[in-house]
Protein backbone atom coordinates (compact mmCIF):
# COMPACT_ATOMS: atom_id res chain seq x y z
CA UNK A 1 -11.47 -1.20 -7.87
CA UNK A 2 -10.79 -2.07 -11.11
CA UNK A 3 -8.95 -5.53 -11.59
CA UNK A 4 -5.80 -4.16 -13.52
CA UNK A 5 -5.07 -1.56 -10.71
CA UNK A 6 -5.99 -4.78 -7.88
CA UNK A 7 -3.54 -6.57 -9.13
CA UNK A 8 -1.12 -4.20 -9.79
CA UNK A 9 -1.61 -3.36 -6.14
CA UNK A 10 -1.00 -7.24 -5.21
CA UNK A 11 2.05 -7.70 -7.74
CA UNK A 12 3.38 -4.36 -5.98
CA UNK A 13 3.40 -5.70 -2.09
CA UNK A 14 4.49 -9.22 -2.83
CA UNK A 15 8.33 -7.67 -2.22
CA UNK A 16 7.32 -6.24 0.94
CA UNK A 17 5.60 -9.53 2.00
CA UNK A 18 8.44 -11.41 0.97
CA UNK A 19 10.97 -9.08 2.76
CA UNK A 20 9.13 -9.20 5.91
CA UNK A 21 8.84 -13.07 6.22
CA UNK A 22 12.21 -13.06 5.52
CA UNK A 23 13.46 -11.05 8.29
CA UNK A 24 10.88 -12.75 10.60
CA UNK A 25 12.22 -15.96 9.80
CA UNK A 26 15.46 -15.04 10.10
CA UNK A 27 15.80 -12.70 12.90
CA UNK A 28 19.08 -13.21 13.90
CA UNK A 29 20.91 -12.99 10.73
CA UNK A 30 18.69 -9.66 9.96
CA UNK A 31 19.70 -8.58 13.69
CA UNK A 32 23.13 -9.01 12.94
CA UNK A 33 23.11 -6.64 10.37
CA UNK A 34 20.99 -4.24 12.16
CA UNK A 35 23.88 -4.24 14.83
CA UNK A 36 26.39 -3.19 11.82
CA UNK A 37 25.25 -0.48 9.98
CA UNK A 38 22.62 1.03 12.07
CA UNK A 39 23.09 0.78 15.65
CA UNK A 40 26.65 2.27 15.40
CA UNK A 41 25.16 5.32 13.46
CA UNK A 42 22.50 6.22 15.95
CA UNK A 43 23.24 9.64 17.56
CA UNK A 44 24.40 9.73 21.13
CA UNK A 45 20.90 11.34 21.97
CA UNK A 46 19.29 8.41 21.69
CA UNK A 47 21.47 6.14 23.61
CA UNK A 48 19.39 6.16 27.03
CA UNK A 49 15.93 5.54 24.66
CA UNK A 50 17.64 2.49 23.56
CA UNK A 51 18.98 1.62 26.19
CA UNK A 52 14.85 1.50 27.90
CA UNK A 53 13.90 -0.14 24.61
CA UNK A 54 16.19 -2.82 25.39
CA UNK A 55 14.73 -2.90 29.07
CA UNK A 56 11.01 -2.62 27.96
CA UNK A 57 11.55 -5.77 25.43
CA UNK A 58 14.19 -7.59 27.29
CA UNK A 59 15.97 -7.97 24.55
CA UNK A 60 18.75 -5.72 22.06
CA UNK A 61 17.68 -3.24 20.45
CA UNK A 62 18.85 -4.44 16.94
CA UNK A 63 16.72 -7.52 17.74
CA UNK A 64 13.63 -5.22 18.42
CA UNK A 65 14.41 -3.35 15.20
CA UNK A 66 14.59 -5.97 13.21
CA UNK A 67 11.38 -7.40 14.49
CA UNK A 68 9.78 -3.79 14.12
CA UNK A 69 11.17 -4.21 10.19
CA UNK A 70 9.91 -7.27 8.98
CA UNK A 71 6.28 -6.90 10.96
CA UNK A 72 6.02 -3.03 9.18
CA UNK A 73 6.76 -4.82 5.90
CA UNK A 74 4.78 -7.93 5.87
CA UNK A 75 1.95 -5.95 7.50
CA UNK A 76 2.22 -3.39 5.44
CA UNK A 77 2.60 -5.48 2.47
CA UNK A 78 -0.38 -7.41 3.11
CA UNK A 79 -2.38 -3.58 3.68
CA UNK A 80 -1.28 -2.57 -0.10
CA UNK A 81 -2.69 -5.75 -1.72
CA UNK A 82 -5.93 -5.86 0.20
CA UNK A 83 -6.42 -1.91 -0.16
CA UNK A 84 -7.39 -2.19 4.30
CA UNK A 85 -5.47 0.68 5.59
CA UNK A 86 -3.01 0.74 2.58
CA UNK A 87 -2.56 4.90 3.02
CA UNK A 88 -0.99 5.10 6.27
CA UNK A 89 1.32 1.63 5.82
CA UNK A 90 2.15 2.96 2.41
CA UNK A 91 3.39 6.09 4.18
CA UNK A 92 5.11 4.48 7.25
CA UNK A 93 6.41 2.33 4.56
CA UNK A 94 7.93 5.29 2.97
CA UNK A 95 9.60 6.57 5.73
CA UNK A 96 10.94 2.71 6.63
CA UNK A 97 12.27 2.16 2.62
CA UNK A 98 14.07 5.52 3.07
CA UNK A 99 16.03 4.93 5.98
CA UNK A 100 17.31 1.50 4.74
CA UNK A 101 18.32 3.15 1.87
CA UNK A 102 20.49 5.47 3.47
CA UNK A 103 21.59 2.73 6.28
CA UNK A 104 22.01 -0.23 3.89
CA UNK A 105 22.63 1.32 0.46
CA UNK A 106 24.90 4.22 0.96
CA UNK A 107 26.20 3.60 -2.32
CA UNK A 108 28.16 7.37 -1.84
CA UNK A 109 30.50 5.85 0.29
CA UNK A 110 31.44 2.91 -1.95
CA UNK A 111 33.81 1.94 -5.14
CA UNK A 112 33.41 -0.95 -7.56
CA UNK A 113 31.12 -3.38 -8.26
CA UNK A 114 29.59 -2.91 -4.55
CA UNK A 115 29.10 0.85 -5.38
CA UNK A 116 27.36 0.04 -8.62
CA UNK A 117 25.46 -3.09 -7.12
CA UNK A 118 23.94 -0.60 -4.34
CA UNK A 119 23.35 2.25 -6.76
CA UNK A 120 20.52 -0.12 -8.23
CA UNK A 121 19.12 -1.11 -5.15
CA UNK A 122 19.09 2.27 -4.18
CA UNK A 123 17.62 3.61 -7.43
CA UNK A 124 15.05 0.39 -6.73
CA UNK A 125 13.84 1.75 -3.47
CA UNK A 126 13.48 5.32 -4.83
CA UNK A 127 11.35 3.77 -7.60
CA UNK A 128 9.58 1.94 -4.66
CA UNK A 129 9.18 4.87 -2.73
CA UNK A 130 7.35 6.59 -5.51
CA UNK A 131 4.65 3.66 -6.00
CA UNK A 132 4.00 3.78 -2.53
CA UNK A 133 3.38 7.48 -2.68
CA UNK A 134 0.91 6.51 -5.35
CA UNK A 135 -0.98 4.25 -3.42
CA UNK A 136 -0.92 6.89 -0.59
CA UNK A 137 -1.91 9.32 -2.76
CA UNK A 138 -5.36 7.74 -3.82
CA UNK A 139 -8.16 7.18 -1.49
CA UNK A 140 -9.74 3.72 -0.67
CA UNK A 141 -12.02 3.13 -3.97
CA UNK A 142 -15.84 3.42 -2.37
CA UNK A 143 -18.28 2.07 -4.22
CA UNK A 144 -21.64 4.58 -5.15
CA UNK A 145 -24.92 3.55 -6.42
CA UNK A 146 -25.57 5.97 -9.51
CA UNK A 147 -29.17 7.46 -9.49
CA UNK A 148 -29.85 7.64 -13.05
CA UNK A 149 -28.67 3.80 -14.39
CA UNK A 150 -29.37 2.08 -11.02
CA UNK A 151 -25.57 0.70 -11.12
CA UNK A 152 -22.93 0.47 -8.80
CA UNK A 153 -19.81 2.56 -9.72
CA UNK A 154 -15.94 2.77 -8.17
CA UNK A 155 -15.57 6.52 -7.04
CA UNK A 156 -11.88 7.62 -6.67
């Protein structure tokens, strides 16, 4: 892989490193916020699959999402920068950056300062969203010897 796009790759995941350790390390505050915004707003369908979540783990279920949130993210950081399984966390990753956006910036239903503050942090994760789909997009670099100079060459 060429060294630009490798560490353009590792400059990329330190935020979802970052974000991860940050939840792990401080689960409860991170919990806390799960209960608030997205707990409430789960559907009423669900309600008995959280309800054997919080069985299974023997503990809430905003306490097993926000576990679930900052392993995907550190994990999945991690994945981007050393290019080891990078397509499928980059996707999953997708699909997690989305929904926070619409739990935890929902800058439509805001006025002021907080409605402008989350606007950018929304427009962030949409920007986000769209380098992951980069790095989702492109396969794992492999490495092919070339039969006519005898060298080794990255094949996208």
């Amino acid at each position: 892989m060429p060294p630009l796009v490798t560490l353009g790759r590792i400059l990329f995941a330190i935020l979802f490193v970052y974000a991860g350790a940050d939840k792990l390390l401080d689960i409860a505050g991170f919990s806390q916020m799960v209960a608030a915004k997205v707990i409430p707003a789960l559907p009423a369908a669900i309600a008995p699959y959280t309800a054997q979540l919080e069985a299974a783990a023997g503990m809430p279920a905003d306490r097993v999402l926000a576990i679930l949130a900052g392993v995907l993210e550190l994990v999945g950081g991690l994945a981007i920068a050393l290019n080891i399984g990078s397509r499928l966390l980059a996707i999953l990753l997708v699909i997690f950056t989305a929904v926070v956006t619409y739990y935890f910036h929902d800058f439509w239903n805001m006025t002021g300062a907080d409605r402008t503050t989350n606007l950018y942090s929304a427009l962030k994760n949409l920007s986000l969203i769209g380098g992951l789909l980069i790095v989702a997009g492109y396969p794992r670099a492999v490495l092919a010897d070339d039969n006519y100079t005898g060298t080794a060459e990255a094949k996208f």
